[in-house]
Every structure is written in C-alpha cells, then in structure tokens.
ModelCIF file with pLDDT and N, C-alpha, C, O atoms, coordinates in Angstrom:
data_MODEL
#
_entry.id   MODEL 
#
_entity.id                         1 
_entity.type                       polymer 
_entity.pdbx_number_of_molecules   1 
#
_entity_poly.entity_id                      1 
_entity_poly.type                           'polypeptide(L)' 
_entity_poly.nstd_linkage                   no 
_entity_poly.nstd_monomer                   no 
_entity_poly.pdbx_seq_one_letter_code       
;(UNK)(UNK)(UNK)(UNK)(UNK)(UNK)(UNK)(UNK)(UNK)(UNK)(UNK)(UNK)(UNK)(UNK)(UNK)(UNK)
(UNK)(UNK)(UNK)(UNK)(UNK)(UNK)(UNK)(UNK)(UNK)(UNK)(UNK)(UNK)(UNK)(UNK)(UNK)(UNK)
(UNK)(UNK)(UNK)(UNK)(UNK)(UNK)(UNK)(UNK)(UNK)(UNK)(UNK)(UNK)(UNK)(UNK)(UNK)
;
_entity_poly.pdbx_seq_one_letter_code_can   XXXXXXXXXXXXXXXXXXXXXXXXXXXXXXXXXXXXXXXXXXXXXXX 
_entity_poly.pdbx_strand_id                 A 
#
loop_
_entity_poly_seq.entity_id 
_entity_poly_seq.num 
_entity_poly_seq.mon_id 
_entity_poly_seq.hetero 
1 1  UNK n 
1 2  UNK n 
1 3  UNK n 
1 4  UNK n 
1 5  UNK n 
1 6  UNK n 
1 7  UNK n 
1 8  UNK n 
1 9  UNK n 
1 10 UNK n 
1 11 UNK n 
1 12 UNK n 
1 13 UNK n 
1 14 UNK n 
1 15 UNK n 
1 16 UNK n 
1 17 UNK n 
1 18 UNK n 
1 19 UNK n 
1 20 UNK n 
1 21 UNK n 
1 22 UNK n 
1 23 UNK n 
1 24 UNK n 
1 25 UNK n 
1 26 UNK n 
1 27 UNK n 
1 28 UNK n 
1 29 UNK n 
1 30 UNK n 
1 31 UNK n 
1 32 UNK n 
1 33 UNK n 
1 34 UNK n 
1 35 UNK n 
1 36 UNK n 
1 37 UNK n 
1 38 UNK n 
1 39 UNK n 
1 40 UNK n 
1 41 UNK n 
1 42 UNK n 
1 43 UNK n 
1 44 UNK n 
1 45 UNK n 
1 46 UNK n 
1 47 UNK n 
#
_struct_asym.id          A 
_struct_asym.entity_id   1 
#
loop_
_ma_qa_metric.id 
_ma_qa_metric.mode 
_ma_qa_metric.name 
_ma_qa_metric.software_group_id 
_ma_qa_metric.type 
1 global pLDDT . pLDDT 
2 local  pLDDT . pLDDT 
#
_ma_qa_metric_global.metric_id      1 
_ma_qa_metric_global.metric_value   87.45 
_ma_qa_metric_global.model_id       1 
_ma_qa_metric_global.ordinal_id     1 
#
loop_
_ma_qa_metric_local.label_asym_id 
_ma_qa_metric_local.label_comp_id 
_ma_qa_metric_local.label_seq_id 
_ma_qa_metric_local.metric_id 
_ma_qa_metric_local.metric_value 
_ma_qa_metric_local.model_id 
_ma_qa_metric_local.ordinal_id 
A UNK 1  2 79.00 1 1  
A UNK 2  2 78.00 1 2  
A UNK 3  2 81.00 1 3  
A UNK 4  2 82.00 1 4  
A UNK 5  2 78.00 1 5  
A UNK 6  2 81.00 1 6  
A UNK 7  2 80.00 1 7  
A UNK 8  2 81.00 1 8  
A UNK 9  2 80.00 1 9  
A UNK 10 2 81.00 1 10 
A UNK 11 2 83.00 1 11 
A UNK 12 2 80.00 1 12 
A UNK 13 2 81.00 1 13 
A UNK 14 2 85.00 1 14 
A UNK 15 2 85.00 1 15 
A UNK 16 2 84.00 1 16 
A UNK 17 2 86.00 1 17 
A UNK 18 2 87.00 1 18 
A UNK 19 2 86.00 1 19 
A UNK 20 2 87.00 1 20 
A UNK 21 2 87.00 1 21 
A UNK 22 2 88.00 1 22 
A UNK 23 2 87.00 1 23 
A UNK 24 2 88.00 1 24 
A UNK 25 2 90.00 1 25 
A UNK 26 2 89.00 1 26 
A UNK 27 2 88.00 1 27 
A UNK 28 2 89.00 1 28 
A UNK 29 2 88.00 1 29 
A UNK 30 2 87.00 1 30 
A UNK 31 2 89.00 1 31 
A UNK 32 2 90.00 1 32 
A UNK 33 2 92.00 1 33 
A UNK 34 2 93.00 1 34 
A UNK 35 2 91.00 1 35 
A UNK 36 2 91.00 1 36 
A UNK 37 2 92.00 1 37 
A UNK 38 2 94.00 1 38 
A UNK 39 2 96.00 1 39 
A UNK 40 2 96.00 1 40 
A UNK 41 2 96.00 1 41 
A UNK 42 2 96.00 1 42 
A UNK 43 2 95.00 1 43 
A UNK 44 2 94.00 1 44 
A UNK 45 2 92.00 1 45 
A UNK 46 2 93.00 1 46 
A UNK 47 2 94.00 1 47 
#
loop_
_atom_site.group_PDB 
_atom_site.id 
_atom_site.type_symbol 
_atom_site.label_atom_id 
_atom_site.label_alt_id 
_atom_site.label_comp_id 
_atom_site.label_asym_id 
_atom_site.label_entity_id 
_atom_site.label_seq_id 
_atom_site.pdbx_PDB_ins_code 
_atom_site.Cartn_x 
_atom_site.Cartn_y 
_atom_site.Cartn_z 
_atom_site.occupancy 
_atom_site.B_iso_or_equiv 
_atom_site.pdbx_formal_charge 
_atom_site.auth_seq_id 
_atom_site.auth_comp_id 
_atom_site.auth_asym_id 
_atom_site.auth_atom_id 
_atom_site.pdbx_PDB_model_num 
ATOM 1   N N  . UNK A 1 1  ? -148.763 -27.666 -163.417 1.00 79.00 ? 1  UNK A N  1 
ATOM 2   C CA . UNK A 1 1  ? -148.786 -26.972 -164.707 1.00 79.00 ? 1  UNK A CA 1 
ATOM 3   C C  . UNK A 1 1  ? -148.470 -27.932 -165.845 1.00 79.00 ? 1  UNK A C  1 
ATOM 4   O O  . UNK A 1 1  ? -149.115 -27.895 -166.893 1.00 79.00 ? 1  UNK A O  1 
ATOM 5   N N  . UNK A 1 2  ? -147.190 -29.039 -165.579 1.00 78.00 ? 2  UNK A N  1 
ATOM 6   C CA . UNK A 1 2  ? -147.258 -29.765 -166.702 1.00 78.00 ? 2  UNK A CA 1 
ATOM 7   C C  . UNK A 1 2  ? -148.084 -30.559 -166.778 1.00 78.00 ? 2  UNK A C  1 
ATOM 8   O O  . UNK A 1 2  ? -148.497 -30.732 -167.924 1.00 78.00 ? 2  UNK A O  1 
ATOM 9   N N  . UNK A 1 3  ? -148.668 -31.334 -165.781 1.00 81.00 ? 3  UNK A N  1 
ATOM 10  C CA . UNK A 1 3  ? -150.136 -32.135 -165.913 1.00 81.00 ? 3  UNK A CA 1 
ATOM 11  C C  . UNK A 1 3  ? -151.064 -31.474 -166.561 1.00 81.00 ? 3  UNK A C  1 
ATOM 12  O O  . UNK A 1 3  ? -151.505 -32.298 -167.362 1.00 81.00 ? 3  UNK A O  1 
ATOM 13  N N  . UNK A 1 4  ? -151.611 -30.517 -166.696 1.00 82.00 ? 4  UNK A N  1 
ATOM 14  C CA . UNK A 1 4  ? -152.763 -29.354 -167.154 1.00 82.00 ? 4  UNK A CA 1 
ATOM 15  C C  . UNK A 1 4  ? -152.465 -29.543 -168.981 1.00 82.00 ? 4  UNK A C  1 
ATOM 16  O O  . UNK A 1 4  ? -153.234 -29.835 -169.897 1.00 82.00 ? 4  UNK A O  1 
ATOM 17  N N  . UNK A 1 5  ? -151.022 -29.229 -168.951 1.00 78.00 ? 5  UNK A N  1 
ATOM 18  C CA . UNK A 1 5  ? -150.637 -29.151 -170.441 1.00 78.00 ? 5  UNK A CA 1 
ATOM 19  C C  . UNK A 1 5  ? -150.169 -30.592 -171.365 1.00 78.00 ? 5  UNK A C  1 
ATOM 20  O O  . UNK A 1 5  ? -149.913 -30.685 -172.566 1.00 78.00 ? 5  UNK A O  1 
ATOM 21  N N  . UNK A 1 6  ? -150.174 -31.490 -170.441 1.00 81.00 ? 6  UNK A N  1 
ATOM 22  C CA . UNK A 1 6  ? -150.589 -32.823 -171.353 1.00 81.00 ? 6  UNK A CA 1 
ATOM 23  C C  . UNK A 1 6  ? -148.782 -33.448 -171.442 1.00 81.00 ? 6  UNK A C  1 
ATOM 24  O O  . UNK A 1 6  ? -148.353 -34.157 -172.353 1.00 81.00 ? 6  UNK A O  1 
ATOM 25  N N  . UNK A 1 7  ? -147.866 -32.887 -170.093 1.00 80.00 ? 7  UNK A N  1 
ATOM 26  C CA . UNK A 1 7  ? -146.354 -33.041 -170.118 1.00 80.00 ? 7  UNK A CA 1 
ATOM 27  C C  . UNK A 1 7  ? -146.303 -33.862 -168.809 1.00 80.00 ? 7  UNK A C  1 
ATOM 28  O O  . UNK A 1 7  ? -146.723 -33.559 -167.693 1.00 80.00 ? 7  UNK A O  1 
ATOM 29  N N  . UNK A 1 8  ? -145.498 -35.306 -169.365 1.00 81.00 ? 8  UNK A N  1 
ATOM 30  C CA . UNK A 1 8  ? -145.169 -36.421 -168.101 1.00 81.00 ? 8  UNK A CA 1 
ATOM 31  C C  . UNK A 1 8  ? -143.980 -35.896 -167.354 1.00 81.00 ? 8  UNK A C  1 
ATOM 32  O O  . UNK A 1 8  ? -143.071 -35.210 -167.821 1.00 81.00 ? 8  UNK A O  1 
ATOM 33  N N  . UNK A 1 9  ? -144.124 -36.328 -166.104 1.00 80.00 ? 9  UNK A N  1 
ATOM 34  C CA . UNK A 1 9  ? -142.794 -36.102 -165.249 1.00 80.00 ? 9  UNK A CA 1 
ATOM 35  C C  . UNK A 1 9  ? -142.006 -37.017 -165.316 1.00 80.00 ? 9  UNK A C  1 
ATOM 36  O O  . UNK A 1 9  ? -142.170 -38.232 -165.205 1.00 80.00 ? 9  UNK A O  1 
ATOM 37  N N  . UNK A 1 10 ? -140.705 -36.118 -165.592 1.00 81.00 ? 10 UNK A N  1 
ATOM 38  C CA . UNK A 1 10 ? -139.199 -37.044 -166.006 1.00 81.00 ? 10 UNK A CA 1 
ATOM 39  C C  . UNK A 1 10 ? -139.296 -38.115 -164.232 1.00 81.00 ? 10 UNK A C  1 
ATOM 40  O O  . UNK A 1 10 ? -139.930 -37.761 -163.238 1.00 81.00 ? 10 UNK A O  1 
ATOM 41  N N  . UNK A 1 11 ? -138.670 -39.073 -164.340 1.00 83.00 ? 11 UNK A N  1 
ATOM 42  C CA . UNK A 1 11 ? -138.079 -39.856 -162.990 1.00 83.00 ? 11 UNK A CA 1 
ATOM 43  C C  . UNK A 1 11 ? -136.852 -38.948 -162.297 1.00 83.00 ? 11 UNK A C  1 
ATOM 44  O O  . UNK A 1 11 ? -136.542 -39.087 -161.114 1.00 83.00 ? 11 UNK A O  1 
ATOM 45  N N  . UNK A 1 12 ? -136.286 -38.129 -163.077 1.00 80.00 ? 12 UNK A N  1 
ATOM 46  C CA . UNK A 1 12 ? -135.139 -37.092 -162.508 1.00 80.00 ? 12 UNK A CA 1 
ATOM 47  C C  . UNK A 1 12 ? -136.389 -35.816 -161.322 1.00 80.00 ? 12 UNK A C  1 
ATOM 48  O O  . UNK A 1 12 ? -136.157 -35.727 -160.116 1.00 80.00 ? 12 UNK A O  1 
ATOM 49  N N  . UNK A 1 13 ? -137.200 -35.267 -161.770 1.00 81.00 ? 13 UNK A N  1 
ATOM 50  C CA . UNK A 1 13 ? -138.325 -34.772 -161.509 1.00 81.00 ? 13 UNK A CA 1 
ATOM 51  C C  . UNK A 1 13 ? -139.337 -35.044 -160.229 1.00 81.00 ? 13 UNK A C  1 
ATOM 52  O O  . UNK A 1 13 ? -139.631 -34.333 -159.268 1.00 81.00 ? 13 UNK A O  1 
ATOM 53  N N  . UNK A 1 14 ? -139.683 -36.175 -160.563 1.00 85.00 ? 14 UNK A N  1 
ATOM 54  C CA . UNK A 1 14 ? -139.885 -37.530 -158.809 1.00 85.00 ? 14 UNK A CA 1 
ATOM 55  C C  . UNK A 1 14 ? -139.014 -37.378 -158.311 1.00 85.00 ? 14 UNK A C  1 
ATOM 56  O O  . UNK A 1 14 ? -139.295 -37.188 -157.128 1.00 85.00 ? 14 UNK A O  1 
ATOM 57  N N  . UNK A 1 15 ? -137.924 -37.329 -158.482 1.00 85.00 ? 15 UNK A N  1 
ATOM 58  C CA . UNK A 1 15 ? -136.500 -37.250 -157.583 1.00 85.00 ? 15 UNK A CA 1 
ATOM 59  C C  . UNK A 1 15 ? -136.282 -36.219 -156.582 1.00 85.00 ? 15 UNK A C  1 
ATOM 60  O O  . UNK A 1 15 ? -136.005 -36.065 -155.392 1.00 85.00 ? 15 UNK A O  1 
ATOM 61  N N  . UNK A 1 16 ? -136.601 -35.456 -157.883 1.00 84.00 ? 16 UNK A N  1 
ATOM 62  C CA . UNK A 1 16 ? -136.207 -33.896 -156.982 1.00 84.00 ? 16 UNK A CA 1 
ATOM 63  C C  . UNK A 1 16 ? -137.178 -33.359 -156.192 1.00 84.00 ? 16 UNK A C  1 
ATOM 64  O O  . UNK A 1 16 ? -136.940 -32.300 -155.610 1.00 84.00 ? 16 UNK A O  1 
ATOM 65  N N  . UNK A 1 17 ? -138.541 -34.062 -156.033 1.00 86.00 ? 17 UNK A N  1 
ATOM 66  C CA . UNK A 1 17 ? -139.719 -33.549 -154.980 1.00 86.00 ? 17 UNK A CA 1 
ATOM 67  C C  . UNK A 1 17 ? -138.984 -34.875 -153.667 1.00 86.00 ? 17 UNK A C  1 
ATOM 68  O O  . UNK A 1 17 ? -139.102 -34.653 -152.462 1.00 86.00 ? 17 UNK A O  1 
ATOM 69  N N  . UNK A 1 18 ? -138.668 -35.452 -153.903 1.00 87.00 ? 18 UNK A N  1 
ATOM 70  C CA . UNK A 1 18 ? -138.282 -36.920 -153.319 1.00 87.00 ? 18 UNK A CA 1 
ATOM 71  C C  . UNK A 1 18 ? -137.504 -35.824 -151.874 1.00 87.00 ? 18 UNK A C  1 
ATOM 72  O O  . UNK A 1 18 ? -137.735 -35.377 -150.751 1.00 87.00 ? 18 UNK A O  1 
ATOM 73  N N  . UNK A 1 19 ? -136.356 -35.878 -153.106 1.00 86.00 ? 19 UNK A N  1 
ATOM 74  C CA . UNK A 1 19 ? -134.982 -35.007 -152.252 1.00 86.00 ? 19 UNK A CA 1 
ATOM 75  C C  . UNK A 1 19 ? -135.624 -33.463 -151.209 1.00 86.00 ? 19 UNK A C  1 
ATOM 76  O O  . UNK A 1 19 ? -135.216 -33.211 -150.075 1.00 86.00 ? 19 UNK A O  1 
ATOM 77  N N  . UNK A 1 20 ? -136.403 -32.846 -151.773 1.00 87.00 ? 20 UNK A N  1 
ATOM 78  C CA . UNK A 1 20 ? -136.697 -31.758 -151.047 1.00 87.00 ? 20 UNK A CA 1 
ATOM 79  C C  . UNK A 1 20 ? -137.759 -32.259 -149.997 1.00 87.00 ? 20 UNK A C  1 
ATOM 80  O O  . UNK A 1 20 ? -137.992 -31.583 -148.995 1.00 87.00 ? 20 UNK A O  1 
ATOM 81  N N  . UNK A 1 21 ? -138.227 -33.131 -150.173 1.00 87.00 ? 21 UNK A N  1 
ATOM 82  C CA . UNK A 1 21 ? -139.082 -33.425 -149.226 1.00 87.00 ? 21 UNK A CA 1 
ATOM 83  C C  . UNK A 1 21 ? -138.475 -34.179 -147.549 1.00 87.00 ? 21 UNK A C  1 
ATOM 84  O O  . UNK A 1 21 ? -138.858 -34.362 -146.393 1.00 87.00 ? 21 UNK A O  1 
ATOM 85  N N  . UNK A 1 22 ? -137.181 -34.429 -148.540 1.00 88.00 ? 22 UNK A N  1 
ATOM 86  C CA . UNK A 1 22 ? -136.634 -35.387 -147.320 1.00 88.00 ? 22 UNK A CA 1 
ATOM 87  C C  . UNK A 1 22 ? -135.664 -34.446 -146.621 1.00 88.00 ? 22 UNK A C  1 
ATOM 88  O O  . UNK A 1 22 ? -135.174 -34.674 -145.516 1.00 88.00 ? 22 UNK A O  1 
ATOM 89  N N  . UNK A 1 23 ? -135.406 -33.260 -147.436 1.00 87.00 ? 23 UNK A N  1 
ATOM 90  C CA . UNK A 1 23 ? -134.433 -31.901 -146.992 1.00 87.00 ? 23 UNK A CA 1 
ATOM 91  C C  . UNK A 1 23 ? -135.469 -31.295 -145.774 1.00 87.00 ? 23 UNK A C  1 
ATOM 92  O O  . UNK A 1 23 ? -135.058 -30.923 -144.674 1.00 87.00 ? 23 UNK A O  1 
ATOM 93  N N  . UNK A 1 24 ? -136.767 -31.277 -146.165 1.00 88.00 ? 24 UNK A N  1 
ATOM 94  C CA . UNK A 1 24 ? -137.579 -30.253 -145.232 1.00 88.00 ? 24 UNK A CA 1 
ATOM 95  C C  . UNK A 1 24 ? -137.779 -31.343 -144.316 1.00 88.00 ? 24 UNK A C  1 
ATOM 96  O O  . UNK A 1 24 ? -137.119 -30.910 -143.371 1.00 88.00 ? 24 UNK A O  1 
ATOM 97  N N  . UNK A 1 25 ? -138.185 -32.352 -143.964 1.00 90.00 ? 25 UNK A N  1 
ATOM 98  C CA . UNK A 1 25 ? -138.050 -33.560 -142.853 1.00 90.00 ? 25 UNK A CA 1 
ATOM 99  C C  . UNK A 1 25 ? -136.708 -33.374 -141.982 1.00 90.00 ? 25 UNK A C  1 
ATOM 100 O O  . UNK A 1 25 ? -136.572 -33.027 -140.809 1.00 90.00 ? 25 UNK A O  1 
ATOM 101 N N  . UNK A 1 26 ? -135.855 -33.691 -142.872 1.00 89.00 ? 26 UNK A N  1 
ATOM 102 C CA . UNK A 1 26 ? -134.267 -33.026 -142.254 1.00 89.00 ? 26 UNK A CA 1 
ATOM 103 C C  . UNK A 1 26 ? -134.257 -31.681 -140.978 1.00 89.00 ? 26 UNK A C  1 
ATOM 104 O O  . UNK A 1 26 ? -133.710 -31.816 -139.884 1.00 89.00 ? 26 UNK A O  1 
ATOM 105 N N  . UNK A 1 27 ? -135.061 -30.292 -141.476 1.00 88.00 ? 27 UNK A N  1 
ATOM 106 C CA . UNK A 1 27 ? -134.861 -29.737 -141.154 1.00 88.00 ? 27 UNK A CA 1 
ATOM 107 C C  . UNK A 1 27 ? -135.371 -29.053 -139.745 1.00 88.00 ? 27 UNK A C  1 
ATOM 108 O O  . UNK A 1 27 ? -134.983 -28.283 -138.866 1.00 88.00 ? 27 UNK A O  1 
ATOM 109 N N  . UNK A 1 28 ? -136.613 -29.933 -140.163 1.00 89.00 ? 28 UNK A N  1 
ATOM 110 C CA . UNK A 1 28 ? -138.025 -30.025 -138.881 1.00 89.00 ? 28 UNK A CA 1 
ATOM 111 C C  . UNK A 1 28 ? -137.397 -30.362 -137.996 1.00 89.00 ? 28 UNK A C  1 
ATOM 112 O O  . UNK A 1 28 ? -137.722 -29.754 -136.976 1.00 89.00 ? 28 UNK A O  1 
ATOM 113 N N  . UNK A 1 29 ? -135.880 -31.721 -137.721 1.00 88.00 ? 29 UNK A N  1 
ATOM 114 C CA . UNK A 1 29 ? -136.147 -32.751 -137.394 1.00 88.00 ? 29 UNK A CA 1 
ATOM 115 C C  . UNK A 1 29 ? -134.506 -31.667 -135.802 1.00 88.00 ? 29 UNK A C  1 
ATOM 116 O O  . UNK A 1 29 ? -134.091 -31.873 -134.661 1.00 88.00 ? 29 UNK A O  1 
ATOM 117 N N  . UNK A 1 30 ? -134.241 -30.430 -137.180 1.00 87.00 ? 30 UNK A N  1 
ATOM 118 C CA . UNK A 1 30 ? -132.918 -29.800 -136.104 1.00 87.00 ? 30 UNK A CA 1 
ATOM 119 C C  . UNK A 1 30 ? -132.102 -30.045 -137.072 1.00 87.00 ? 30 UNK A C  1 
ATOM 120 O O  . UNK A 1 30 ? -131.541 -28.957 -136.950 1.00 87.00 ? 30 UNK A O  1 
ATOM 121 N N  . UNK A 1 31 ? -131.415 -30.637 -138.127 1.00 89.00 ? 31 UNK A N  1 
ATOM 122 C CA . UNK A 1 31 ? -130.176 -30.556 -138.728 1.00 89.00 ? 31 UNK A CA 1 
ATOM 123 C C  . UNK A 1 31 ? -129.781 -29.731 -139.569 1.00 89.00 ? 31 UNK A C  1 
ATOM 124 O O  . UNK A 1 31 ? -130.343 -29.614 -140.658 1.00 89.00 ? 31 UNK A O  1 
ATOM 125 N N  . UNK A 1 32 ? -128.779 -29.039 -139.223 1.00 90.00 ? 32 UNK A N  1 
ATOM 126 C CA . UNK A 1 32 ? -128.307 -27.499 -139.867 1.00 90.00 ? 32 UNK A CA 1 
ATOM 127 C C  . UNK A 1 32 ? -128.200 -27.765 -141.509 1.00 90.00 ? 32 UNK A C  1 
ATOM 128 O O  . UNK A 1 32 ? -128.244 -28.786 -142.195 1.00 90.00 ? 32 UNK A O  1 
ATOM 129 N N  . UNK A 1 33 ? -128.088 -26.775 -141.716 1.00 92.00 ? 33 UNK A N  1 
ATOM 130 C CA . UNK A 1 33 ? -128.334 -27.100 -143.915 1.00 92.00 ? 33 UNK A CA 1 
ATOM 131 C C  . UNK A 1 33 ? -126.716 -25.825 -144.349 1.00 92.00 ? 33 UNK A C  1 
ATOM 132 O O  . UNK A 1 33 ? -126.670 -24.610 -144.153 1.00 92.00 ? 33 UNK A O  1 
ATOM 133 N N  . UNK A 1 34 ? -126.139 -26.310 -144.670 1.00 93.00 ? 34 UNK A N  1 
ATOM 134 C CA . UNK A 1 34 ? -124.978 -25.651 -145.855 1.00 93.00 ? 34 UNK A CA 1 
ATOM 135 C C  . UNK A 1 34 ? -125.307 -25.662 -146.829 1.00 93.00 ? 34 UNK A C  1 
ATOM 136 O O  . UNK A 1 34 ? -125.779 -26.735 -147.204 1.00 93.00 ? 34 UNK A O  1 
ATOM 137 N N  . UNK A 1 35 ? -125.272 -24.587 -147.766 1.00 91.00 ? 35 UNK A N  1 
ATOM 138 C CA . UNK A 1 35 ? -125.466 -24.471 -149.281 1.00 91.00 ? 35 UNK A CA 1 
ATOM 139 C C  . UNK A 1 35 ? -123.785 -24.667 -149.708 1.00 91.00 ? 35 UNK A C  1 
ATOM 140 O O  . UNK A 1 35 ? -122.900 -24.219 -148.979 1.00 91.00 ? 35 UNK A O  1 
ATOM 141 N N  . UNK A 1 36 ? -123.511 -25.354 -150.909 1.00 91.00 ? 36 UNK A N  1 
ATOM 142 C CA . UNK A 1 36 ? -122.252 -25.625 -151.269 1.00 91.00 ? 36 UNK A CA 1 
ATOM 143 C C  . UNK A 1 36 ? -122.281 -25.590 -152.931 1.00 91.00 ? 36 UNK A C  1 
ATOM 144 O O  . UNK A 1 36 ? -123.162 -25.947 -153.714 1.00 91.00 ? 36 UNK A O  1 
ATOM 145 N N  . UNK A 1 37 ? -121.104 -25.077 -153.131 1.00 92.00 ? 37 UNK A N  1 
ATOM 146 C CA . UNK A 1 37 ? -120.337 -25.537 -154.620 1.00 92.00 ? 37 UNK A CA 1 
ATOM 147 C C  . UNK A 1 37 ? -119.023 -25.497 -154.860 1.00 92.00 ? 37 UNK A C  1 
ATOM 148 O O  . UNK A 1 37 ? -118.020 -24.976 -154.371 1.00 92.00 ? 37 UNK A O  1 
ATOM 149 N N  . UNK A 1 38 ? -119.324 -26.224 -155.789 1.00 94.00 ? 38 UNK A N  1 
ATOM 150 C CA . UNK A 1 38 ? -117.382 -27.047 -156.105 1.00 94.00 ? 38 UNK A CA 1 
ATOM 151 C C  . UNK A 1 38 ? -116.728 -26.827 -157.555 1.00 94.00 ? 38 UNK A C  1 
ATOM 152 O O  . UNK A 1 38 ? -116.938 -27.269 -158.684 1.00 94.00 ? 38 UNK A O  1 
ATOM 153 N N  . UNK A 1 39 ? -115.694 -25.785 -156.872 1.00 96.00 ? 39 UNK A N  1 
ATOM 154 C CA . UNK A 1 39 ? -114.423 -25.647 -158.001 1.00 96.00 ? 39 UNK A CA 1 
ATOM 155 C C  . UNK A 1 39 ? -113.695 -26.626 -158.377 1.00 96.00 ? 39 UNK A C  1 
ATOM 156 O O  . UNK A 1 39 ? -114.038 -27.504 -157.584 1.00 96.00 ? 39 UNK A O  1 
ATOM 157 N N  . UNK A 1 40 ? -112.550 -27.287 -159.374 1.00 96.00 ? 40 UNK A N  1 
ATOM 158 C CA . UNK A 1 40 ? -111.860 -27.229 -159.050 1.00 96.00 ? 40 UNK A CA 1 
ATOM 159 C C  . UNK A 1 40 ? -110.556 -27.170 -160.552 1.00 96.00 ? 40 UNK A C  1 
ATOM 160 O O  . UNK A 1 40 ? -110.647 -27.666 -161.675 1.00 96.00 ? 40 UNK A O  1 
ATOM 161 N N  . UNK A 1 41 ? -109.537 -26.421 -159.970 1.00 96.00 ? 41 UNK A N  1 
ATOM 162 C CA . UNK A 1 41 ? -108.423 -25.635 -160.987 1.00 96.00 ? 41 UNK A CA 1 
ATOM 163 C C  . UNK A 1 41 ? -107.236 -26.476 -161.096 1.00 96.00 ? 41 UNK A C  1 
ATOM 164 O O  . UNK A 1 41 ? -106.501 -26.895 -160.201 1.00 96.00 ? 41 UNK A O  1 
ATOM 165 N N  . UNK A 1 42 ? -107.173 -26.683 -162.654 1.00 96.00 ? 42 UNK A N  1 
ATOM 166 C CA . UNK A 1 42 ? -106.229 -27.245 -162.515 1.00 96.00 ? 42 UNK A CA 1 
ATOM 167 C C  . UNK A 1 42 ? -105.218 -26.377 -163.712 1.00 96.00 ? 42 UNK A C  1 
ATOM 168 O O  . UNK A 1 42 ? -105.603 -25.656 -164.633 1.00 96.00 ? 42 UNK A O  1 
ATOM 169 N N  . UNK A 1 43 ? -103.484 -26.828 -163.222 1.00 95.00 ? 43 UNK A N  1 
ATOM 170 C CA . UNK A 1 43 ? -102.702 -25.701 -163.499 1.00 95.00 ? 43 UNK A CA 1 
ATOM 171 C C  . UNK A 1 43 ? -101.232 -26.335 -164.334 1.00 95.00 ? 43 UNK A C  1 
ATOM 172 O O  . UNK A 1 43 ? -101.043 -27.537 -164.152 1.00 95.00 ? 43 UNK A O  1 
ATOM 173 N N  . UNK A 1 44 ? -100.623 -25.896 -164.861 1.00 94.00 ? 44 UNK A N  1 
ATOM 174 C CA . UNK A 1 44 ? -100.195 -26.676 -165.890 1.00 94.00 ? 44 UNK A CA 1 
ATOM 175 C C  . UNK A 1 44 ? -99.119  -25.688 -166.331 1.00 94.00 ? 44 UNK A C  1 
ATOM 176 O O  . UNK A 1 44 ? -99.456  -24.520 -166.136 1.00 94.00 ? 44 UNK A O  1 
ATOM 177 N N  . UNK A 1 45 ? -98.031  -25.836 -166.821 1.00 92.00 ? 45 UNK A N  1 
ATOM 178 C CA . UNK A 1 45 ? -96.582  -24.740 -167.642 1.00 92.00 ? 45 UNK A CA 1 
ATOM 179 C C  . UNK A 1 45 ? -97.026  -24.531 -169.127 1.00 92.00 ? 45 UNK A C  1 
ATOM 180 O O  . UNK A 1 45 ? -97.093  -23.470 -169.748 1.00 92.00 ? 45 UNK A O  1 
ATOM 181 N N  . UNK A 1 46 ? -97.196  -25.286 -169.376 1.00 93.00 ? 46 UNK A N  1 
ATOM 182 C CA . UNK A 1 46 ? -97.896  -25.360 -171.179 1.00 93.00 ? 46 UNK A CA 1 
ATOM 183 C C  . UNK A 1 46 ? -99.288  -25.261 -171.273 1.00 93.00 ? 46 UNK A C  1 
ATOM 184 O O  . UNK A 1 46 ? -99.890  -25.110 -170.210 1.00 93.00 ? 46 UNK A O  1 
ATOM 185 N N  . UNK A 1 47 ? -99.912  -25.311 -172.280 1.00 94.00 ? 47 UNK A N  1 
ATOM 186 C CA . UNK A 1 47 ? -100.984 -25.454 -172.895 1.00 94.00 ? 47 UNK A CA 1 
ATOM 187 C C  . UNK A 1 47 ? -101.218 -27.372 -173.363 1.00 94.00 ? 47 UNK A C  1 
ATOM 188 O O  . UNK A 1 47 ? -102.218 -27.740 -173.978 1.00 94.00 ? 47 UNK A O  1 
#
C-alpha cells in the first residue's frame, strides 16, 4: 500500500518484516513463543 502511494520504507520497517520472519522460522522450527510486557514501579515517602 505504501509503494502504490509513492511512501519509502523506514529501515525500522525492514526490520520488523526481518524480525517476524525470523519469529515464524522460530516457530516452524518447535520453539514455544511468550507474549510479554514490562512494568516497572517505583515508590518513594515524598513527592
């Protein structure tokens, strides 16, 4: 779609077909997949 409309692909963009491509290779291959995200809190007496 952005090729059609005259829009280059960022190198962040290559990346991210890069990464999923090597996720679905990964997965063909038997290695289990976790989805993850990261908190983290920090805590304090004052402001």
């Amino acid at each position: 779609q952005k090729a059609r409309h005259g829009f280059r692909l960022t190198a962040r963009e290559r990346r991210r077909r890069n990464d999923v491509e090597s996720r679905e290779r990964e997965l063909a291959e038997g290695h289990p997949e976790f989805r993850f995200v990261g908190i983290v809190t920090v805590t304090a007496g004052t402001e």
